[in-house]
ModelCIF file with pLDDT and N, C-alpha, C, O atoms, coordinates in Angstrom:
data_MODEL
#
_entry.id   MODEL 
#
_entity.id                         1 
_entity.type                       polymer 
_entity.pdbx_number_of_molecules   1 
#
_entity_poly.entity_id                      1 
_entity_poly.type                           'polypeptide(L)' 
_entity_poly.nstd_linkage                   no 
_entity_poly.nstd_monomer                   no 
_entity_poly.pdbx_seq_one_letter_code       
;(UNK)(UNK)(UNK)(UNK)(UNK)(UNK)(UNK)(UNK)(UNK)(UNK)(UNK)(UNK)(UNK)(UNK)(UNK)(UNK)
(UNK)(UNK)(UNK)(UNK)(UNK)(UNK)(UNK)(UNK)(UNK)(UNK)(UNK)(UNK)(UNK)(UNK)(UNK)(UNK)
(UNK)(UNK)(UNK)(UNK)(UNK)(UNK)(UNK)(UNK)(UNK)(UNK)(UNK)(UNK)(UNK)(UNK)(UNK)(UNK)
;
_entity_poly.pdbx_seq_one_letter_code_can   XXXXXXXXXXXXXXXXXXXXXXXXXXXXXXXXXXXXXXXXXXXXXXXX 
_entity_poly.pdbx_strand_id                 A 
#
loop_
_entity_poly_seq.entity_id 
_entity_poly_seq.num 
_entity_poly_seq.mon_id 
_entity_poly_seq.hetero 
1 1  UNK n 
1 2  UNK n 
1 3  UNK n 
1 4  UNK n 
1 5  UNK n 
1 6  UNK n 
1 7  UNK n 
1 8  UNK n 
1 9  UNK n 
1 10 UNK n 
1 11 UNK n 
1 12 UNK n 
1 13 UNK n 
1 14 UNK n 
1 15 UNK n 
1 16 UNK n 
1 17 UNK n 
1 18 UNK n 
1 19 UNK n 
1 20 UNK n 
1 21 UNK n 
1 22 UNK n 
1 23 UNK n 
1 24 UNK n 
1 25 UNK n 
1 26 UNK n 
1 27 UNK n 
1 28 UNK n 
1 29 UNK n 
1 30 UNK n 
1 31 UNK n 
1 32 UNK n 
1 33 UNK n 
1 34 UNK n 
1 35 UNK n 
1 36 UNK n 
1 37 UNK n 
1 38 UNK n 
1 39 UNK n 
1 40 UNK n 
1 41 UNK n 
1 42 UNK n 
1 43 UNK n 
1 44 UNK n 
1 45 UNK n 
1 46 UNK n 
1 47 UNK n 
1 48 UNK n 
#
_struct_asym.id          A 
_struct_asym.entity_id   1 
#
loop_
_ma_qa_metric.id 
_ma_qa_metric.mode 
_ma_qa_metric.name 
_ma_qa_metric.software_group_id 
_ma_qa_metric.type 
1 global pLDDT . pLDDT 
2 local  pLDDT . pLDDT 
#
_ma_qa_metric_global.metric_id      1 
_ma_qa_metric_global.metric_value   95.06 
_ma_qa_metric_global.model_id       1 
_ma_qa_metric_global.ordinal_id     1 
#
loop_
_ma_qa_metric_local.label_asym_id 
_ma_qa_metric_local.label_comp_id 
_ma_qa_metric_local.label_seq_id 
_ma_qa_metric_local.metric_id 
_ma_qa_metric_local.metric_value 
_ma_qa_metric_local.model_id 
_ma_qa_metric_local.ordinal_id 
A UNK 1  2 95.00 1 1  
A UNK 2  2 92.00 1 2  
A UNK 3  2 95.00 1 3  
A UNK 4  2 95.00 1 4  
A UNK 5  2 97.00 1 5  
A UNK 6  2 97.00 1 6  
A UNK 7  2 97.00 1 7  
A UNK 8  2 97.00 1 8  
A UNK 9  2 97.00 1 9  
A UNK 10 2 97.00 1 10 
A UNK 11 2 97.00 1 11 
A UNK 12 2 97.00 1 12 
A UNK 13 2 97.00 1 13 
A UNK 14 2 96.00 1 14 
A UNK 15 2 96.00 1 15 
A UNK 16 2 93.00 1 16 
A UNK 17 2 96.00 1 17 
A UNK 18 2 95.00 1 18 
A UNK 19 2 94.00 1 19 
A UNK 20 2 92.00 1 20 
A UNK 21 2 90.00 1 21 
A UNK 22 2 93.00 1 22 
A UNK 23 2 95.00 1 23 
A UNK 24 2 95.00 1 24 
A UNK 25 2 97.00 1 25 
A UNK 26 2 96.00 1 26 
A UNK 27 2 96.00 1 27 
A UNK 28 2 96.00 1 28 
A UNK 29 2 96.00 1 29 
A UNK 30 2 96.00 1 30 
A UNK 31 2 96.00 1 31 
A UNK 32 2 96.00 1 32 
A UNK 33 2 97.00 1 33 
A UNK 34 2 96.00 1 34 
A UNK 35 2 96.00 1 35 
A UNK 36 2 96.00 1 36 
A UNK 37 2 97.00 1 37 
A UNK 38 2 95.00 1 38 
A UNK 39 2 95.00 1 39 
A UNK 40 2 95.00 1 40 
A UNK 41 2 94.00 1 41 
A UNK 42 2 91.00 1 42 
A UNK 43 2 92.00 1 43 
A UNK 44 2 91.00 1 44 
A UNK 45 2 92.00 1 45 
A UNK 46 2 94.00 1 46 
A UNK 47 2 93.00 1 47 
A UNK 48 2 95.00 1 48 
#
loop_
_atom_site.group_PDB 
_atom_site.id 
_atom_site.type_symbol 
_atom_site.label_atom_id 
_atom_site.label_alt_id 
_atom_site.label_comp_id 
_atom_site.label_asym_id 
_atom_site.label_entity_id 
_atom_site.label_seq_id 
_atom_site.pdbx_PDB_ins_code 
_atom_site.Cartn_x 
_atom_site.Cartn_y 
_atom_site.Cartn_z 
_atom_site.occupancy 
_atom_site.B_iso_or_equiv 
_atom_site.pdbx_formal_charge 
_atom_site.auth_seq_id 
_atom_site.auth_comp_id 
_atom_site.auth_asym_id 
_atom_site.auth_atom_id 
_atom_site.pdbx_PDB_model_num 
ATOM 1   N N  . UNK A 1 1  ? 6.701  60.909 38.289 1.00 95.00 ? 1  UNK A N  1 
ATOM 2   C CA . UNK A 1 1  ? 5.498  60.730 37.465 1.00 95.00 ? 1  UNK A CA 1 
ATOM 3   C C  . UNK A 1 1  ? 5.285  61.901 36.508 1.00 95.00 ? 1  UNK A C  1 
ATOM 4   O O  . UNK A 1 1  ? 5.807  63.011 36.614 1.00 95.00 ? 1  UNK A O  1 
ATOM 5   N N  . UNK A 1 2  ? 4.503  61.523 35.627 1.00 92.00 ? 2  UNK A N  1 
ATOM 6   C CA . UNK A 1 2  ? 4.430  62.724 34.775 1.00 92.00 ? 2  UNK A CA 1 
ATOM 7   C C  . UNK A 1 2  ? 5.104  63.079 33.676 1.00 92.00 ? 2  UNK A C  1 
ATOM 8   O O  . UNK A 1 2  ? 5.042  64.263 33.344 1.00 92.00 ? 2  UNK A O  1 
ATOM 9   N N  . UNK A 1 3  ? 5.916  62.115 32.844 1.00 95.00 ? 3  UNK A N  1 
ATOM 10  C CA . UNK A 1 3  ? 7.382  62.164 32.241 1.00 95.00 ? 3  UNK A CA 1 
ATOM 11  C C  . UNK A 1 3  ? 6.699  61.001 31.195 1.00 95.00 ? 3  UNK A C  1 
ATOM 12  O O  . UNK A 1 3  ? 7.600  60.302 30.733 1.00 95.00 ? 3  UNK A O  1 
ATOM 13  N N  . UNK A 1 4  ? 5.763  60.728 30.850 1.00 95.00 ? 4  UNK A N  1 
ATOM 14  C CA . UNK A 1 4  ? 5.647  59.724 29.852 1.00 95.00 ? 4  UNK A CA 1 
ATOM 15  C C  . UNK A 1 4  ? 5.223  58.663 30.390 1.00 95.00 ? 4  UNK A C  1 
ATOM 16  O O  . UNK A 1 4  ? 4.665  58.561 31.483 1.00 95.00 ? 4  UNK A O  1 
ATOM 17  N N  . UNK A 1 5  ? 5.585  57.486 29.311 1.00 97.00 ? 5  UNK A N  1 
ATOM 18  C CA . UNK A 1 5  ? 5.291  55.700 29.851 1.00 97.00 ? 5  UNK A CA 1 
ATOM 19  C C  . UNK A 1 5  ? 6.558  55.342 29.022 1.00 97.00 ? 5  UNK A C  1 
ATOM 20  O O  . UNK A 1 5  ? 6.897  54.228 29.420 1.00 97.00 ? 5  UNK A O  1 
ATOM 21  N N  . UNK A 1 6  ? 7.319  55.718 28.166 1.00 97.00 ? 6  UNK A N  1 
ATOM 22  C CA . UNK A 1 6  ? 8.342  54.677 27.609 1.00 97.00 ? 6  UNK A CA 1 
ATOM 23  C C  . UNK A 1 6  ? 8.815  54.408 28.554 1.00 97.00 ? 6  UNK A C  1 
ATOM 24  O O  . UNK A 1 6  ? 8.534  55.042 29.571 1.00 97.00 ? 6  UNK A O  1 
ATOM 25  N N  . UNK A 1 7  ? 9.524  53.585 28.570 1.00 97.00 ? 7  UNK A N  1 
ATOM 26  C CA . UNK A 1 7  ? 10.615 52.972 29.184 1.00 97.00 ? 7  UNK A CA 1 
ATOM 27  C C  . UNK A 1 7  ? 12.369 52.260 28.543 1.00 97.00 ? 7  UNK A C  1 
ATOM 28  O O  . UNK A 1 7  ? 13.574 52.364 28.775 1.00 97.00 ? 7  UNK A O  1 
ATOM 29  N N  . UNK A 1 8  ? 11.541 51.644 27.765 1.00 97.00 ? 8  UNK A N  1 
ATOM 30  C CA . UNK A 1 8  ? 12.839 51.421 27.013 1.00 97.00 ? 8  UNK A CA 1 
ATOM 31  C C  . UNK A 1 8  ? 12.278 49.690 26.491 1.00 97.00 ? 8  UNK A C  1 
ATOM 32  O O  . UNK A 1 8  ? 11.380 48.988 26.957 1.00 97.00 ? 8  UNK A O  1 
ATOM 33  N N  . UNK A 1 9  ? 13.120 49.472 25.502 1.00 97.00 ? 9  UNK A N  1 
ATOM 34  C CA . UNK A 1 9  ? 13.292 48.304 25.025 1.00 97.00 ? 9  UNK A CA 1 
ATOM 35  C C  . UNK A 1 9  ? 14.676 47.094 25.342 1.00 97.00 ? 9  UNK A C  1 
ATOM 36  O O  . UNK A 1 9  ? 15.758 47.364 25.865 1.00 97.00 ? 9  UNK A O  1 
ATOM 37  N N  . UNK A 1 10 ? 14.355 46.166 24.996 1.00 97.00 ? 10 UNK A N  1 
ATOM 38  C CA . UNK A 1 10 ? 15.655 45.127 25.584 1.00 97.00 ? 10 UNK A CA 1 
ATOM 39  C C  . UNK A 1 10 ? 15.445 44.088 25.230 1.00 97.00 ? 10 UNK A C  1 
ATOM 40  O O  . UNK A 1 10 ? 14.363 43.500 25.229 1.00 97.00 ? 10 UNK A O  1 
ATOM 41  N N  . UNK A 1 11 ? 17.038 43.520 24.682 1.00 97.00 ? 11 UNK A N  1 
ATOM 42  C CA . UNK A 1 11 ? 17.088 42.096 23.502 1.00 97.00 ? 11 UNK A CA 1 
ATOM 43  C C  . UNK A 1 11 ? 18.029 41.214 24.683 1.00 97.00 ? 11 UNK A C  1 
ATOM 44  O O  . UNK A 1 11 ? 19.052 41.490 25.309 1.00 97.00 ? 11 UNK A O  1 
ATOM 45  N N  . UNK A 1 12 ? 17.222 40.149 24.639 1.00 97.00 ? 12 UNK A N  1 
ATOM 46  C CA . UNK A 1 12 ? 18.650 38.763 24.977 1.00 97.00 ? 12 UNK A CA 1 
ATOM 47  C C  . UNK A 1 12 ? 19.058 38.500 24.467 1.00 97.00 ? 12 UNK A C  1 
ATOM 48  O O  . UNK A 1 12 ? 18.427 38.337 23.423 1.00 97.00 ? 12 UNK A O  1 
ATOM 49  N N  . UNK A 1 13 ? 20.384 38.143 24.405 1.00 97.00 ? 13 UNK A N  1 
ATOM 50  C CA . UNK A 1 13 ? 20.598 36.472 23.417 1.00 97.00 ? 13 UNK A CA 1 
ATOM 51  C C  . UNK A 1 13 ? 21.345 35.559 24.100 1.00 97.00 ? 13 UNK A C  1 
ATOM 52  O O  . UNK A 1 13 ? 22.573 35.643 24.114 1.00 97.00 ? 13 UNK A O  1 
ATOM 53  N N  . UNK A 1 14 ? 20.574 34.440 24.836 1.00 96.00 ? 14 UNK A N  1 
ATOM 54  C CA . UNK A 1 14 ? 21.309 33.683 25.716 1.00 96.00 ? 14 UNK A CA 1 
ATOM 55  C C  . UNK A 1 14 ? 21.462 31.381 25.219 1.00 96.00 ? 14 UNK A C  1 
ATOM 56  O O  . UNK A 1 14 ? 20.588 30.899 24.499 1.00 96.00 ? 14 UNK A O  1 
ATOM 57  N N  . UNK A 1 15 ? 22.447 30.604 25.687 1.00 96.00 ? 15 UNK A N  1 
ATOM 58  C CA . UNK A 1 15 ? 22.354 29.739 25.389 1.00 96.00 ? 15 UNK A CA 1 
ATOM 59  C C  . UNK A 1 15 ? 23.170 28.776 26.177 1.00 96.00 ? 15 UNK A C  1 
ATOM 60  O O  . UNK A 1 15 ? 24.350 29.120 26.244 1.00 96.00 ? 15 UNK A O  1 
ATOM 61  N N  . UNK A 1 16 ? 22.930 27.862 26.685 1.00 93.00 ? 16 UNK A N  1 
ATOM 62  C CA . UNK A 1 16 ? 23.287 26.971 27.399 1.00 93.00 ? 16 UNK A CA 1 
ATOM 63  C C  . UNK A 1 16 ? 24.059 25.430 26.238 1.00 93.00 ? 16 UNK A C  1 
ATOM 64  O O  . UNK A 1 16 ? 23.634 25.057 25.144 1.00 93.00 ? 16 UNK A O  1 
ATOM 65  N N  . UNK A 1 17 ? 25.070 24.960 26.916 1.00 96.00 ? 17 UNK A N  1 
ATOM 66  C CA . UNK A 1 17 ? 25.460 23.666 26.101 1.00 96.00 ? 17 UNK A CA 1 
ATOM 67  C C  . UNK A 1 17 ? 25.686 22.325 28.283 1.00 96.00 ? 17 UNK A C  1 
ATOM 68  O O  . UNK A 1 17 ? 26.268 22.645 29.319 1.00 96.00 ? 17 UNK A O  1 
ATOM 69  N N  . UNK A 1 18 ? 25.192 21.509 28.062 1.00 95.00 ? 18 UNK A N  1 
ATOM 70  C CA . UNK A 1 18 ? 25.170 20.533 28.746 1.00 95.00 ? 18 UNK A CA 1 
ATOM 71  C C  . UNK A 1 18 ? 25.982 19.479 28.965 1.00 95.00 ? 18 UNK A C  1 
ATOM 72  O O  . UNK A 1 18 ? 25.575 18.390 28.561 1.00 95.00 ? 18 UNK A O  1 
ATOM 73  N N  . UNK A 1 19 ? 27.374 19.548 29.683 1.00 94.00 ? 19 UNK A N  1 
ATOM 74  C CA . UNK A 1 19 ? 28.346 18.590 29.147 1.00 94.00 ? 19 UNK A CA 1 
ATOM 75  C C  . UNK A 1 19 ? 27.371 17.092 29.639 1.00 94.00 ? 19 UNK A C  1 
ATOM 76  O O  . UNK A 1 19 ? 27.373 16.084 28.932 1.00 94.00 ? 19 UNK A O  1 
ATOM 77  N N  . UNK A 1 20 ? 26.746 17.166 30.676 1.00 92.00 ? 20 UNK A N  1 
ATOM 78  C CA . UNK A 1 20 ? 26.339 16.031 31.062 1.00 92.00 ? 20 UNK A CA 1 
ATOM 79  C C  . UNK A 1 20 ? 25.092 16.884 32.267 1.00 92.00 ? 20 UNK A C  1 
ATOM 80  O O  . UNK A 1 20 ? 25.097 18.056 32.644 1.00 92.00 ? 20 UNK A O  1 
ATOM 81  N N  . UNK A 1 21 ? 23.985 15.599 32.672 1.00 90.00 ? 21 UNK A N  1 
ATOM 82  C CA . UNK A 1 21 ? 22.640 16.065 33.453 1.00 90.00 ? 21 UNK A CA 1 
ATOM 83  C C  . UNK A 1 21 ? 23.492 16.631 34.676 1.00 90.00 ? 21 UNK A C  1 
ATOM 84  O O  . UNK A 1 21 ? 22.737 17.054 35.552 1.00 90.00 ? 21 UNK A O  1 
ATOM 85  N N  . UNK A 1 22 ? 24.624 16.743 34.942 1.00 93.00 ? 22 UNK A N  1 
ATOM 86  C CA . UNK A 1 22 ? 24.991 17.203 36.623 1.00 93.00 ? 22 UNK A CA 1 
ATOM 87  C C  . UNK A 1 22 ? 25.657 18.982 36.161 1.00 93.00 ? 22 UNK A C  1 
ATOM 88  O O  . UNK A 1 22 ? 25.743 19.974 36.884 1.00 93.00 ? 22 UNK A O  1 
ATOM 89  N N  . UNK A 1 23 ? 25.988 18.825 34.866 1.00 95.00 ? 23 UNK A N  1 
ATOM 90  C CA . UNK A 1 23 ? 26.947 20.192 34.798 1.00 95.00 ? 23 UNK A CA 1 
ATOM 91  C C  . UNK A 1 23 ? 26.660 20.785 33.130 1.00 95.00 ? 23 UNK A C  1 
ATOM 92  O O  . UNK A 1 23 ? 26.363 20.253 32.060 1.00 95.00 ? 23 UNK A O  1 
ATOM 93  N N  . UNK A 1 24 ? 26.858 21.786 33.471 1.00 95.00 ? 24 UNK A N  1 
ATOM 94  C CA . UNK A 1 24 ? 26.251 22.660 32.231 1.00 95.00 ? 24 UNK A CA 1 
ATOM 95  C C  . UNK A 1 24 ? 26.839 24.172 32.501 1.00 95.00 ? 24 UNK A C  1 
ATOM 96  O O  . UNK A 1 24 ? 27.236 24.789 33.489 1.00 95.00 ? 24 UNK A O  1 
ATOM 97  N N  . UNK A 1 25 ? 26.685 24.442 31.084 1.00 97.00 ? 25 UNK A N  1 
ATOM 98  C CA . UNK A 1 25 ? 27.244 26.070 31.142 1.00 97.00 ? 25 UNK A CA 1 
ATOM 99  C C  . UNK A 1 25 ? 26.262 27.224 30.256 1.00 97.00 ? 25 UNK A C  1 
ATOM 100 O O  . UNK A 1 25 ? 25.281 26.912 29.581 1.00 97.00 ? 25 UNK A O  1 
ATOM 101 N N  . UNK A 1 26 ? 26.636 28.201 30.391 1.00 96.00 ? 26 UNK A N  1 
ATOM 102 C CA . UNK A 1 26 ? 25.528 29.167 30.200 1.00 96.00 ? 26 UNK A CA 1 
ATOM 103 C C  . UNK A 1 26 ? 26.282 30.258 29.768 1.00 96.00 ? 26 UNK A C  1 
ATOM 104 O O  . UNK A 1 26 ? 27.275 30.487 30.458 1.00 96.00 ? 26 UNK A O  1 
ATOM 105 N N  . UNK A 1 27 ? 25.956 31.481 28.187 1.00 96.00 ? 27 UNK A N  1 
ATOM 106 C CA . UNK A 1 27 ? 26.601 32.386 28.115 1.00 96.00 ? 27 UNK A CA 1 
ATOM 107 C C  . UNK A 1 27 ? 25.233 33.291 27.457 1.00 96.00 ? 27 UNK A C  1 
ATOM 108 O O  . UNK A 1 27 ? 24.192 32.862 26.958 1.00 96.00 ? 27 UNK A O  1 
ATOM 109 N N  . UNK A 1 28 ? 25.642 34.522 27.653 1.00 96.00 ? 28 UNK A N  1 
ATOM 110 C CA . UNK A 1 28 ? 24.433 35.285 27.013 1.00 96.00 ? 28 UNK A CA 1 
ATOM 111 C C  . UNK A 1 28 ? 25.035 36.915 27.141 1.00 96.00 ? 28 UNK A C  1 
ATOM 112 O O  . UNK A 1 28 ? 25.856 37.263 27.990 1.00 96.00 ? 28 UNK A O  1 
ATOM 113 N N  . UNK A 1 29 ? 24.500 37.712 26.220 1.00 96.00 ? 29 UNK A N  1 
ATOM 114 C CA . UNK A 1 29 ? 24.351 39.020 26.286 1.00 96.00 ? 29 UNK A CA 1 
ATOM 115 C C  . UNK A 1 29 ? 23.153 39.994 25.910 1.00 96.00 ? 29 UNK A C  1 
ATOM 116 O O  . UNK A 1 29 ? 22.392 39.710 24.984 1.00 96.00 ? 29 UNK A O  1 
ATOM 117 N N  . UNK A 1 30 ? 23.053 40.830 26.453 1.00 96.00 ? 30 UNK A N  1 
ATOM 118 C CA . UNK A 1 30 ? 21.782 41.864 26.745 1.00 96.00 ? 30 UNK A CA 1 
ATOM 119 C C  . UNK A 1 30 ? 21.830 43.315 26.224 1.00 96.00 ? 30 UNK A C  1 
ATOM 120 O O  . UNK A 1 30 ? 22.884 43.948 26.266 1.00 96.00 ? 30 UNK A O  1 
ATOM 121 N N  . UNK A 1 31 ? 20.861 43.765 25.806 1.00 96.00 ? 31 UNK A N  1 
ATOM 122 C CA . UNK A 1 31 ? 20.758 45.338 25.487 1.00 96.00 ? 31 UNK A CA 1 
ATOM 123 C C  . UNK A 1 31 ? 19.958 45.777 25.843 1.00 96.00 ? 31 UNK A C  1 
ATOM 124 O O  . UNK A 1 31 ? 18.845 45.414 25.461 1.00 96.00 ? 31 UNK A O  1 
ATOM 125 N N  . UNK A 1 32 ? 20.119 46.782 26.757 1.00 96.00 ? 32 UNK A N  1 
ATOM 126 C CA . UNK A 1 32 ? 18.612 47.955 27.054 1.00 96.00 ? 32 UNK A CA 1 
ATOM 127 C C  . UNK A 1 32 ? 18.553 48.875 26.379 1.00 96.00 ? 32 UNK A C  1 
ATOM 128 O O  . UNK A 1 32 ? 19.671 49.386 26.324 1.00 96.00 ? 32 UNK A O  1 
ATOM 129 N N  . UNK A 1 33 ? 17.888 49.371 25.840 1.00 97.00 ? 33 UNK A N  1 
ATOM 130 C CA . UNK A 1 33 ? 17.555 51.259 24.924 1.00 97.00 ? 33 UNK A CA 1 
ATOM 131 C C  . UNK A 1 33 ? 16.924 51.838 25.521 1.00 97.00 ? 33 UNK A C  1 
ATOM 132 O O  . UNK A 1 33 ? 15.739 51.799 25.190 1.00 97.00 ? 33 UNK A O  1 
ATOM 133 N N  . UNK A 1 34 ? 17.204 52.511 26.451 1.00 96.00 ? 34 UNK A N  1 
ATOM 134 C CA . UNK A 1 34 ? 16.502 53.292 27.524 1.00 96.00 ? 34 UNK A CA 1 
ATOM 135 C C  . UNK A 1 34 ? 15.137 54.242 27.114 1.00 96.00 ? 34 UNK A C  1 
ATOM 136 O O  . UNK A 1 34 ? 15.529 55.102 26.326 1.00 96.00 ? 34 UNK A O  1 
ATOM 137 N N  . UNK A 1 35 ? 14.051 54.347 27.308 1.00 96.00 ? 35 UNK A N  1 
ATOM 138 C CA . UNK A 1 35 ? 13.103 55.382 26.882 1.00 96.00 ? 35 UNK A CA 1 
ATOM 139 C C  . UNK A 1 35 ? 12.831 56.685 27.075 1.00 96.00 ? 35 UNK A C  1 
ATOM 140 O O  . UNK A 1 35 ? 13.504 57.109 28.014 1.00 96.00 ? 35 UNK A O  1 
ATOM 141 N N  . UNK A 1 36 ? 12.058 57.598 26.541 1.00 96.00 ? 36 UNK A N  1 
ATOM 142 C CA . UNK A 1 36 ? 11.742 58.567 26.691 1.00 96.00 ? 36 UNK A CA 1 
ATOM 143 C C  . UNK A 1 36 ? 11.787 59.063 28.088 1.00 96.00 ? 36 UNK A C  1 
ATOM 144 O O  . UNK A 1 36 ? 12.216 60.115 28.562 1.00 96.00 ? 36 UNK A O  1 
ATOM 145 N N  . UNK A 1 37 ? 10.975 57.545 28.861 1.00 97.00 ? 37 UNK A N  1 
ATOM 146 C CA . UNK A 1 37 ? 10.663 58.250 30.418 1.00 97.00 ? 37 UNK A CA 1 
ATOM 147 C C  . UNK A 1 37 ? 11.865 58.518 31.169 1.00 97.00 ? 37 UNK A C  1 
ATOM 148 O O  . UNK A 1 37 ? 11.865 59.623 31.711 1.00 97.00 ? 37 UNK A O  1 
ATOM 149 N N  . UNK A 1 38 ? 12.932 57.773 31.356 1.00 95.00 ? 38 UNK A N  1 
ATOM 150 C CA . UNK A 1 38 ? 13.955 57.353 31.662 1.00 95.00 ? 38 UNK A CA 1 
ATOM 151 C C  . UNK A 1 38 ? 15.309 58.351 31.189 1.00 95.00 ? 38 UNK A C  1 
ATOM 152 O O  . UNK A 1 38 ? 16.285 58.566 31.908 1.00 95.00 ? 38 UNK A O  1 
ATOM 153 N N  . UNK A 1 39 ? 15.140 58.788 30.067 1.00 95.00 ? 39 UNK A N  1 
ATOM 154 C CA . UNK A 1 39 ? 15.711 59.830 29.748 1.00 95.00 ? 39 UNK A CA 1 
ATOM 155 C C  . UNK A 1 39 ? 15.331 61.733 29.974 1.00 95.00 ? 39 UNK A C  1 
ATOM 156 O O  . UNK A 1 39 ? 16.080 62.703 29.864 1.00 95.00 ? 39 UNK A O  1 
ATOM 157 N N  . UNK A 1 40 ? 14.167 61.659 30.248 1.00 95.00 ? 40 UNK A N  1 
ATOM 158 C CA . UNK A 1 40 ? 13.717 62.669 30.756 1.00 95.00 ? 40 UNK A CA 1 
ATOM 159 C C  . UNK A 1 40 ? 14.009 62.754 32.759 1.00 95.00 ? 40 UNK A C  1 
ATOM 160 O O  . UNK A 1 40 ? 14.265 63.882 33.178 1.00 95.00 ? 40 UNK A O  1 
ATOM 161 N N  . UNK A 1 41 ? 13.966 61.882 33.557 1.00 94.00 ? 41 UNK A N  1 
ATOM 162 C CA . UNK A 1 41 ? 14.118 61.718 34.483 1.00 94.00 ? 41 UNK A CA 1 
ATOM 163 C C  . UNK A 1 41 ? 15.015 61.083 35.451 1.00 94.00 ? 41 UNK A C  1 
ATOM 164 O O  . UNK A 1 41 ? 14.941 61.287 36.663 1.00 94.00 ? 41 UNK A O  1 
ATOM 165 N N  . UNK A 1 42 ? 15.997 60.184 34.800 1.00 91.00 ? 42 UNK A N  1 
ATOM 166 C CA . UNK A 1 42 ? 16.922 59.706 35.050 1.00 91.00 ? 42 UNK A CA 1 
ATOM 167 C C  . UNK A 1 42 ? 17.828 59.137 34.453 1.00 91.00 ? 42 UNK A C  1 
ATOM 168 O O  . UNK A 1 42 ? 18.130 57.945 34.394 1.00 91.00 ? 42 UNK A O  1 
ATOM 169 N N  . UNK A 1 43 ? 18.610 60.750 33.641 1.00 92.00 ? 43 UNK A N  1 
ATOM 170 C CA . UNK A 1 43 ? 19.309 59.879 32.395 1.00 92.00 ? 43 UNK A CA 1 
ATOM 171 C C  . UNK A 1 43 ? 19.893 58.994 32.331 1.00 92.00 ? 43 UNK A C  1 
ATOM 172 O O  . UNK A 1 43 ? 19.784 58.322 33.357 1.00 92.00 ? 43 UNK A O  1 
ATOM 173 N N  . UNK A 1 44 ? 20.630 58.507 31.486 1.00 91.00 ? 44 UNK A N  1 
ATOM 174 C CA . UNK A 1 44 ? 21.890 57.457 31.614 1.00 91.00 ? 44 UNK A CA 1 
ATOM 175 C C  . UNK A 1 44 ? 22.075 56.745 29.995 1.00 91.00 ? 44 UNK A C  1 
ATOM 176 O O  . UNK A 1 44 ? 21.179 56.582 29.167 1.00 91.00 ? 44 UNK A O  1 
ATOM 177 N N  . UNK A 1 45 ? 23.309 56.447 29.886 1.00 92.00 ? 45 UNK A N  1 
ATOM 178 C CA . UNK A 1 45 ? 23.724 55.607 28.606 1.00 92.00 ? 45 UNK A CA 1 
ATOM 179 C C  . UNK A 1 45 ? 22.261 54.390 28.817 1.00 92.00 ? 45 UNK A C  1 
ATOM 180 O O  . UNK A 1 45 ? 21.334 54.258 29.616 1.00 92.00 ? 45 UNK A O  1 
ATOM 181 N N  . UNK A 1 46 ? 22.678 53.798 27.779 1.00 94.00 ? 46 UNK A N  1 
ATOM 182 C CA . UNK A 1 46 ? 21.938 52.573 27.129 1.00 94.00 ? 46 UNK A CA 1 
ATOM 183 C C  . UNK A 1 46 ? 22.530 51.785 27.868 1.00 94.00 ? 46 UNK A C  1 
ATOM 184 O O  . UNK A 1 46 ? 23.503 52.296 28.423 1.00 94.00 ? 46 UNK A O  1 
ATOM 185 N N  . UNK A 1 47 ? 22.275 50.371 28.191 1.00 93.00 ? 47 UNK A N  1 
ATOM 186 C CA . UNK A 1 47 ? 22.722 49.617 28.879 1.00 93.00 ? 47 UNK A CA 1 
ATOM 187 C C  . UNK A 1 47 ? 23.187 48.239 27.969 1.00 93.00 ? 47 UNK A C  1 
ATOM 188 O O  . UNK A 1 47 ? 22.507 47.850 27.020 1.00 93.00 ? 47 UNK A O  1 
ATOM 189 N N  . UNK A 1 48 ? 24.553 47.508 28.439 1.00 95.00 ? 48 UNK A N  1 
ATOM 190 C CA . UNK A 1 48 ? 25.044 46.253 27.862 1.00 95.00 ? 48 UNK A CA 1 
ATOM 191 C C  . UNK A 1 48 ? 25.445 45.519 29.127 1.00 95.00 ? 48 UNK A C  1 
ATOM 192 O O  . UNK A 1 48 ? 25.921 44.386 29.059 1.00 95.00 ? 48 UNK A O  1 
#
């Protein structure tokens, strides 16, 4: 505690195609930008 409130920001981009109502598929990718707080206290790269 004590280290701020950022946290960080984070984008989806996800999408599904349906060959039929029993089966379907799903692909997506993600970004975190880690914040102030998070970098003061537990660094780390950005996340994918």
């Amino acid at each position: 505690p004590g280290n701020g409130t950022n946290l960080g920001t984070a984008l989806d981009l996800y999408g599904y195609y349906a060959f039929n109502p029993n089966f379907d598929i799903q692909l997506g990718y993600s970004w975190f930008w880690f914040g102030s707080y998070i970098e003061r206290t537990a660094p780390r790269g950005d996340s994918t």
